[in-house]
PDB file of N, CA and C in Angstrom:
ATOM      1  N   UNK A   1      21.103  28.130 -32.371  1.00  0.00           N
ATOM      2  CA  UNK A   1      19.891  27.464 -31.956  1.00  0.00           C
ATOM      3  C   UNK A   1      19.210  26.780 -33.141  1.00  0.00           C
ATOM      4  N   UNK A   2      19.049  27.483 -34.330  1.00  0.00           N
ATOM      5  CA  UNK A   2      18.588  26.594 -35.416  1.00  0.00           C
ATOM      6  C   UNK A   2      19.241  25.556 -35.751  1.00  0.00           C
ATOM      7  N   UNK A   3      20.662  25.619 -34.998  1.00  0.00           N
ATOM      8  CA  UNK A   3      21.302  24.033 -36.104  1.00  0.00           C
ATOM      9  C   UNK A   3      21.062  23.139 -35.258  1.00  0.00           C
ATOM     10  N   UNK A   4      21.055  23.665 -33.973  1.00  0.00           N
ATOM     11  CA  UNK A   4      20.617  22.415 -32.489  1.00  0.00           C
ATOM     12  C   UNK A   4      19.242  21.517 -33.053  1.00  0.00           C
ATOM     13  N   UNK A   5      18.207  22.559 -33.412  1.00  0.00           N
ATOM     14  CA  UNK A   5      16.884  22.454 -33.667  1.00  0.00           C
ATOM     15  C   UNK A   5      16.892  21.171 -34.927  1.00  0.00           C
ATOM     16  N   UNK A   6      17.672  21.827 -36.163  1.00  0.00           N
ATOM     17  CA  UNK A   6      17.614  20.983 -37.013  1.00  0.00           C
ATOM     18  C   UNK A   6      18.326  19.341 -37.239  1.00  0.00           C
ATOM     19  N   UNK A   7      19.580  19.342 -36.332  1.00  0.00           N
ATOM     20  CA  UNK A   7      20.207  18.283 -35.845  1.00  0.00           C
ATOM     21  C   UNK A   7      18.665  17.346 -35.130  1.00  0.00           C
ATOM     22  N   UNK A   8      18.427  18.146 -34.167  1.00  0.00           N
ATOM     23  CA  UNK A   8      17.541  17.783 -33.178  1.00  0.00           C
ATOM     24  C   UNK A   8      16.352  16.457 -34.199  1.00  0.00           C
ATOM     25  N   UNK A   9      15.816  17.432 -35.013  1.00  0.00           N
ATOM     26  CA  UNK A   9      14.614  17.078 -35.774  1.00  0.00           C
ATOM     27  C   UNK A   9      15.246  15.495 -36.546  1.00  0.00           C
ATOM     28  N   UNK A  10      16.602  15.650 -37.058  1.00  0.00           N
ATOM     29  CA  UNK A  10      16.933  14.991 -37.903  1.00  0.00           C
ATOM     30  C   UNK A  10      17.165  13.444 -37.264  1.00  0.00           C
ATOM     31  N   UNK A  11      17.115  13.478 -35.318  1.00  0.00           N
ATOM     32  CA  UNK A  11      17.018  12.266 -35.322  1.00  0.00           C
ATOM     33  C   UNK A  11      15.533  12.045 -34.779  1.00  0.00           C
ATOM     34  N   UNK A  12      14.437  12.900 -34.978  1.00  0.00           N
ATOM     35  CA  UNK A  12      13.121  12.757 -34.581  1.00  0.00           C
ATOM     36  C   UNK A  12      12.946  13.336 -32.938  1.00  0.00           C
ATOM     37  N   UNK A  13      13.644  14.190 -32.672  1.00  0.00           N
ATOM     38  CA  UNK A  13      13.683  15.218 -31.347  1.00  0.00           C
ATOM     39  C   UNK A  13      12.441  16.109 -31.755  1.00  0.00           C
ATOM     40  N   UNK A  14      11.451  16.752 -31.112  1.00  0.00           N
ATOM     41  CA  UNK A  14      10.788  17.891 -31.325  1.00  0.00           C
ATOM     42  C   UNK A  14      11.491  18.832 -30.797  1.00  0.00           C
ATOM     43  N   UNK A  15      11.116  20.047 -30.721  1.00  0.00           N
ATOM     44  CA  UNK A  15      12.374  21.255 -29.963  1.00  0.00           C
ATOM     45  C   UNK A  15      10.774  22.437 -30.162  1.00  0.00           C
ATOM     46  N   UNK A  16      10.927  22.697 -28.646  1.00  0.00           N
ATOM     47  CA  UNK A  16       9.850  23.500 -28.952  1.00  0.00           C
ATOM     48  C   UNK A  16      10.581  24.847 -28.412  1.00  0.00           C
ATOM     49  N   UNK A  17      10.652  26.325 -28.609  1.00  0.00           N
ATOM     50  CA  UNK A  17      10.795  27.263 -27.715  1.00  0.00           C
ATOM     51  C   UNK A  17      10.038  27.800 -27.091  1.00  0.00           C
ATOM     52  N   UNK A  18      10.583  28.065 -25.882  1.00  0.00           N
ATOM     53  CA  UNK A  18       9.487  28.832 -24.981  1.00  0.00           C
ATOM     54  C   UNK A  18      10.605  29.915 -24.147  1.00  0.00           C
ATOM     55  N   UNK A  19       9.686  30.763 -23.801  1.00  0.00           N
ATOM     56  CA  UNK A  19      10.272  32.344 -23.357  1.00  0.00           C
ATOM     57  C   UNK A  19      10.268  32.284 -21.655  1.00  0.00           C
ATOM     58  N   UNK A  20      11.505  31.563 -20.987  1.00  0.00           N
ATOM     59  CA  UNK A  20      11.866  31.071 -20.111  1.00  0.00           C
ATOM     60  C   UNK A  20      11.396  32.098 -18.795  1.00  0.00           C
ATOM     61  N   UNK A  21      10.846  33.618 -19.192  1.00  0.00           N
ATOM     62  CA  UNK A  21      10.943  34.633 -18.261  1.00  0.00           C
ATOM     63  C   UNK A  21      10.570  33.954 -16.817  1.00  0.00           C
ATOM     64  N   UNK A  22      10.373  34.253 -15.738  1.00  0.00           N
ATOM     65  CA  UNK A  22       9.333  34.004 -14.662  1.00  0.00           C
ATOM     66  C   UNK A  22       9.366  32.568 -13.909  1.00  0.00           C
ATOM     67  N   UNK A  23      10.576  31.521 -15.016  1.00  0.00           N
ATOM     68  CA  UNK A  23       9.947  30.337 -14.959  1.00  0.00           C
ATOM     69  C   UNK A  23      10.266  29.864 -13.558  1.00  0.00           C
ATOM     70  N   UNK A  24      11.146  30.365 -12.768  1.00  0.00           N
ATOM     71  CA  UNK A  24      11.941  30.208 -11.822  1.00  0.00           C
ATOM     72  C   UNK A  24      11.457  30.804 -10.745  1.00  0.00           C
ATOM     73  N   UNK A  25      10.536  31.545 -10.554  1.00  0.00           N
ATOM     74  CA  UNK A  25       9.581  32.806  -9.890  1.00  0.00           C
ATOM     75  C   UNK A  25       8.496  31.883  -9.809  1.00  0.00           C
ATOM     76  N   UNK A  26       7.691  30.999 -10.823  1.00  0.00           N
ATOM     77  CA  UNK A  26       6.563  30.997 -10.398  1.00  0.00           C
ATOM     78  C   UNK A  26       6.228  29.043 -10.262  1.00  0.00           C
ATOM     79  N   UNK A  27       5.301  29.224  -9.359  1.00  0.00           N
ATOM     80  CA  UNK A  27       4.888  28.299  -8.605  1.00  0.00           C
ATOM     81  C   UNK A  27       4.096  27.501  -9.527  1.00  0.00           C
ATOM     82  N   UNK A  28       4.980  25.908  -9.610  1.00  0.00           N
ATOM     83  CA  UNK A  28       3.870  25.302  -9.913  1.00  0.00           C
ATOM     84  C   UNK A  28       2.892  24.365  -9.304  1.00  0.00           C
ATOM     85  N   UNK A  29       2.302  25.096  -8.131  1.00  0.00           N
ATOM     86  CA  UNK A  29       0.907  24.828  -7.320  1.00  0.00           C
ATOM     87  C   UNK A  29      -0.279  25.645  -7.566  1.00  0.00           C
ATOM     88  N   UNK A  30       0.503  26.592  -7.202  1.00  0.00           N
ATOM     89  CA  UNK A  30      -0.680  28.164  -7.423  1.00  0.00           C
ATOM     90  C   UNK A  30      -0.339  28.700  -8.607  1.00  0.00           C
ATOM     91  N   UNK A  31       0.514  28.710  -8.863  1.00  0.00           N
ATOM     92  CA  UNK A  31       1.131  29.632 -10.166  1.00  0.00           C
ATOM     93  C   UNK A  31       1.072  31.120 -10.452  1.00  0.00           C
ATOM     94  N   UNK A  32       1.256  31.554  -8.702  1.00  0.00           N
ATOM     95  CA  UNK A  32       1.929  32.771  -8.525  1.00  0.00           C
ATOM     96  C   UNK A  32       3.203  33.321  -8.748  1.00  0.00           C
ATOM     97  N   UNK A  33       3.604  33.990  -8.966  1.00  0.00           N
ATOM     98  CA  UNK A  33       5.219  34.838  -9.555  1.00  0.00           C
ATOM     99  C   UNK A  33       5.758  35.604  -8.491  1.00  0.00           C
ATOM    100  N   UNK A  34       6.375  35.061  -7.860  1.00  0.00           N
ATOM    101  CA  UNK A  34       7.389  35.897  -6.706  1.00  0.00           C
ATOM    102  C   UNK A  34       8.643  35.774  -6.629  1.00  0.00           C
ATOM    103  N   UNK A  35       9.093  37.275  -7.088  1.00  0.00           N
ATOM    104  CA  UNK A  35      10.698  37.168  -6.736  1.00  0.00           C
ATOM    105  C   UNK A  35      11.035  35.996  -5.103  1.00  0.00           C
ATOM    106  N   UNK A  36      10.653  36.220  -4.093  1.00  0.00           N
ATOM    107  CA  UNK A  36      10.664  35.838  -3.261  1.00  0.00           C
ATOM    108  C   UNK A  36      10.635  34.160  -3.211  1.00  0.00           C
ATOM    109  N   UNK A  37       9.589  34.203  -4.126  1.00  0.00           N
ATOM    110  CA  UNK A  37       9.258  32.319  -4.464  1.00  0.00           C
ATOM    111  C   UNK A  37      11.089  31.592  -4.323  1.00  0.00           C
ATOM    112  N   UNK A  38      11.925  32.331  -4.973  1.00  0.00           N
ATOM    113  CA  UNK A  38      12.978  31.176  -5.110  1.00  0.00           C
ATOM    114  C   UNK A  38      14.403  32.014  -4.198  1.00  0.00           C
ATOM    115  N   UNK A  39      15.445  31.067  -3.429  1.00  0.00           N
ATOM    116  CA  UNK A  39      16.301  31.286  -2.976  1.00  0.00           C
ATOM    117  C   UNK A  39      17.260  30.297  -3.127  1.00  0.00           C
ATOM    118  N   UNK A  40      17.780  30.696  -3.995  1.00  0.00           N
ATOM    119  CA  UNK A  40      19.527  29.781  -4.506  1.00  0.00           C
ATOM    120  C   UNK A  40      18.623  28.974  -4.667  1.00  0.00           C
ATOM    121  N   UNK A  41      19.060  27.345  -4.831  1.00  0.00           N
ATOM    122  CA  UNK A  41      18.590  26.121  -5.188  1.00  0.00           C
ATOM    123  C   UNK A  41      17.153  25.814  -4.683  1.00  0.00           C
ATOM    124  N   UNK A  42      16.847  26.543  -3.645  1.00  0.00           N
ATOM    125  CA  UNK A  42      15.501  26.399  -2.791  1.00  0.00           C
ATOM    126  C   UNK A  42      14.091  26.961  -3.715  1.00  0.00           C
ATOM    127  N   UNK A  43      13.056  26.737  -3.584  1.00  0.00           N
ATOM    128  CA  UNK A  43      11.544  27.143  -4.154  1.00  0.00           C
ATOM    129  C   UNK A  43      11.094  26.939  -2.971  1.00  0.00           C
ATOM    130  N   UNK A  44      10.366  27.902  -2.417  1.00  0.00           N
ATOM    131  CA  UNK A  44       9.166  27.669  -1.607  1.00  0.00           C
ATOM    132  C   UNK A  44       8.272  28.790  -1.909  1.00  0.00           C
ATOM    133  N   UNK A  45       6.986  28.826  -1.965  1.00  0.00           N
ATOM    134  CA  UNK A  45       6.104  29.788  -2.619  1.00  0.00           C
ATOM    135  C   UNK A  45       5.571  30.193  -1.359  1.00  0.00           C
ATOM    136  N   UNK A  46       5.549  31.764  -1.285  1.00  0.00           N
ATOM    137  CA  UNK A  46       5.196  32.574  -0.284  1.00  0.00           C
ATOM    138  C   UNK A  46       3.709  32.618  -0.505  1.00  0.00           C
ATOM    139  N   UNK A  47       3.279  32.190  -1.154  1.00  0.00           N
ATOM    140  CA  UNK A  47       1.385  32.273  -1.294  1.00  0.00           C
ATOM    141  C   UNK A  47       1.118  30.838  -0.560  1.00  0.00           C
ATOM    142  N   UNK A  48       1.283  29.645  -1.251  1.00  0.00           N
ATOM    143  CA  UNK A  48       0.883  28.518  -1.012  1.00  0.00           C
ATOM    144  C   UNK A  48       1.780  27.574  -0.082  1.00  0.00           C
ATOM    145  N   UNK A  49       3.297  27.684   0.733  1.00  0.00           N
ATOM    146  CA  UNK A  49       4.033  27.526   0.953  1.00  0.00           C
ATOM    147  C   UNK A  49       4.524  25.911   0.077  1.00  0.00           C
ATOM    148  N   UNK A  50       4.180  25.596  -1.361  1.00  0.00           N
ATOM    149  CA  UNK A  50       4.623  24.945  -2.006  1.00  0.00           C
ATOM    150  C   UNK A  50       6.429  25.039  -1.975  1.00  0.00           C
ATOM    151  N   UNK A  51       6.969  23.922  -1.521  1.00  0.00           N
ATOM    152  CA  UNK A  51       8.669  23.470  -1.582  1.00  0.00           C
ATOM    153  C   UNK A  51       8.955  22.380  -2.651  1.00  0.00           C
ATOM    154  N   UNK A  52      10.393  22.972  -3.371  1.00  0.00           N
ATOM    155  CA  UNK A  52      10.981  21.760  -4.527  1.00  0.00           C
ATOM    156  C   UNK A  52      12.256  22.652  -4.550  1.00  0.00           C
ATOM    157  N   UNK A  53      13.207  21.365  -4.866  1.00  0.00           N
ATOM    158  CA  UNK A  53      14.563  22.414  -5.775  1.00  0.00           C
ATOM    159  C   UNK A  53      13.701  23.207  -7.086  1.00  0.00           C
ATOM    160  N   UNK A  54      14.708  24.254  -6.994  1.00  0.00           N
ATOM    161  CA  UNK A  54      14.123  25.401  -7.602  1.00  0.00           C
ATOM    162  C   UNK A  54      14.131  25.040  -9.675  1.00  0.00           C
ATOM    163  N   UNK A  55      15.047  24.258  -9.669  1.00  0.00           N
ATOM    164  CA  UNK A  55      15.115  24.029 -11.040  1.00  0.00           C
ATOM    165  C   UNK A  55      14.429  23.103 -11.960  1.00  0.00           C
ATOM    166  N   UNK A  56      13.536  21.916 -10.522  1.00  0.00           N
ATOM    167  CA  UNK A  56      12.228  21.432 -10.489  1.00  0.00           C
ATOM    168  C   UNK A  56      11.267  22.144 -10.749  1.00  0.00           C
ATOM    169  N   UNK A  57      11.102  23.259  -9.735  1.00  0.00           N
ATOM    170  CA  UNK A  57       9.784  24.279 -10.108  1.00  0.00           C
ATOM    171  C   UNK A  57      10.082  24.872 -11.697  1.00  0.00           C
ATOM    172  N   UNK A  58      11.154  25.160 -11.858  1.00  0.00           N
ATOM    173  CA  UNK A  58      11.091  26.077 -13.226  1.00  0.00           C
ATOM    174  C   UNK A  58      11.279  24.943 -14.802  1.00  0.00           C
ATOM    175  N   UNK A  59      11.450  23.503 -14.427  1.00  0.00           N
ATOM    176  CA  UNK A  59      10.920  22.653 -15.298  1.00  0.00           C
ATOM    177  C   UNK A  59       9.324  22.223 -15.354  1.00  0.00           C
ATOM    178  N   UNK A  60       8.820  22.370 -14.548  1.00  0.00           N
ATOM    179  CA  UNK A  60       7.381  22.238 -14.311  1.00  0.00           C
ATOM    180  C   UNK A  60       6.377  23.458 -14.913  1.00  0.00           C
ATOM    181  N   UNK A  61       7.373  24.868 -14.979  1.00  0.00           N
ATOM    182  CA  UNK A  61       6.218  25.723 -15.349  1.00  0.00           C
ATOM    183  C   UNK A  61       7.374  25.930 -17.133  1.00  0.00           C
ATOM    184  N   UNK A  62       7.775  25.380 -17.653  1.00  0.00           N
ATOM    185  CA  UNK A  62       8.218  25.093 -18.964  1.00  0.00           C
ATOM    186  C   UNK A  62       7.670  24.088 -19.536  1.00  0.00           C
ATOM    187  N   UNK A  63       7.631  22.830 -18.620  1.00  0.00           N
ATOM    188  CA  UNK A  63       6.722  21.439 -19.268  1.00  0.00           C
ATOM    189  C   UNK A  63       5.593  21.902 -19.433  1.00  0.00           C
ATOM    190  N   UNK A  64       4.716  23.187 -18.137  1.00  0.00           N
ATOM    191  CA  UNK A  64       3.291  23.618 -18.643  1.00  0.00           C
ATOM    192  C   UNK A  64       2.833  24.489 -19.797  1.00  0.00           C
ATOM    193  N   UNK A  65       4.338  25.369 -20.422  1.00  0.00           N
ATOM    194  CA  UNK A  65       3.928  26.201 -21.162  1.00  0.00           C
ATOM    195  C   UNK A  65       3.825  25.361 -22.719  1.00  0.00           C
ATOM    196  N   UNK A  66       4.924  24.326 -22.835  1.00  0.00           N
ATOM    197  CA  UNK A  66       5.242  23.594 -23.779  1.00  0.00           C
ATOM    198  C   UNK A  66       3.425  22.888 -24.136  1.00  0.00           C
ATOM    199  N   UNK A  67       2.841  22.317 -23.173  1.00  0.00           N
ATOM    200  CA  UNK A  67       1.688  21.532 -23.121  1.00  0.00           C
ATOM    201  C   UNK A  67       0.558  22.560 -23.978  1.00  0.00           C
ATOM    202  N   UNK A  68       0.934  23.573 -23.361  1.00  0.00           N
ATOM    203  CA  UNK A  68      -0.714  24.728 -23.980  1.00  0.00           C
ATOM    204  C   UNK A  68      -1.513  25.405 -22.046  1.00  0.00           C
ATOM    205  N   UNK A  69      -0.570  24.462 -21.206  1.00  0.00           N
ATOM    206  CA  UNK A  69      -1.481  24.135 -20.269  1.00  0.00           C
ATOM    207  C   UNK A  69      -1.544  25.576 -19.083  1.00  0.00           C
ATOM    208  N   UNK A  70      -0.385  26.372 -19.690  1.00  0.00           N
ATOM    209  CA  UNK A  70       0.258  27.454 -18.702  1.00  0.00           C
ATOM    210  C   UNK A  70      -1.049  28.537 -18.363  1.00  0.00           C
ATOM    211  N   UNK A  71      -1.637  29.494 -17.876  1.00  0.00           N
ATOM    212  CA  UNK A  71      -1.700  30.403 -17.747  1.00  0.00           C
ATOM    213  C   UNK A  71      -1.580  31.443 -18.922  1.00  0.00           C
ATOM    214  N   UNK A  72      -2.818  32.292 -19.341  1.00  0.00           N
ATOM    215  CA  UNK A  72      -2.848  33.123 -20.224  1.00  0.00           C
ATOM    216  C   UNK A  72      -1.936  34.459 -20.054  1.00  0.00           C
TER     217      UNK A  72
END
């Protein structure tokens, strides 16, 4: 991962990490965490009935953590 990172940098890439847990679980409408939230390729959130492919939802709550914007 560091040589990805440093390759990365060397053509002006930022590379940020973030701790992927949940990302796939939680909703980015409500931004509730439910096992339930995701089925195979499917997302639909059992709180808000928010729907997306599931790998949509779990880029959305990575783009939010990357921002500052996530949830404490």
């Amino acid at each position: 991962m560091r040589r990805m990172k440093d390759k990365a940098n060397l053509v002006g890439i930022k590379v940020e990490w973030v701790v992927n847990a949940n990302t796939s679980r939680t909703c980015p409408a409500c931004g509730i965490v439910d096992r339930a939230n995701r089925k195979g390729i499917r997302f639909r959130c059992v709180a808000c009935g928010h729907a997306e492919h599931a790998d949509s939802a779990g880029t959305a709550d990575i783009a939010r953590a990357i921002s500052g914007l996530a949830a404490a």
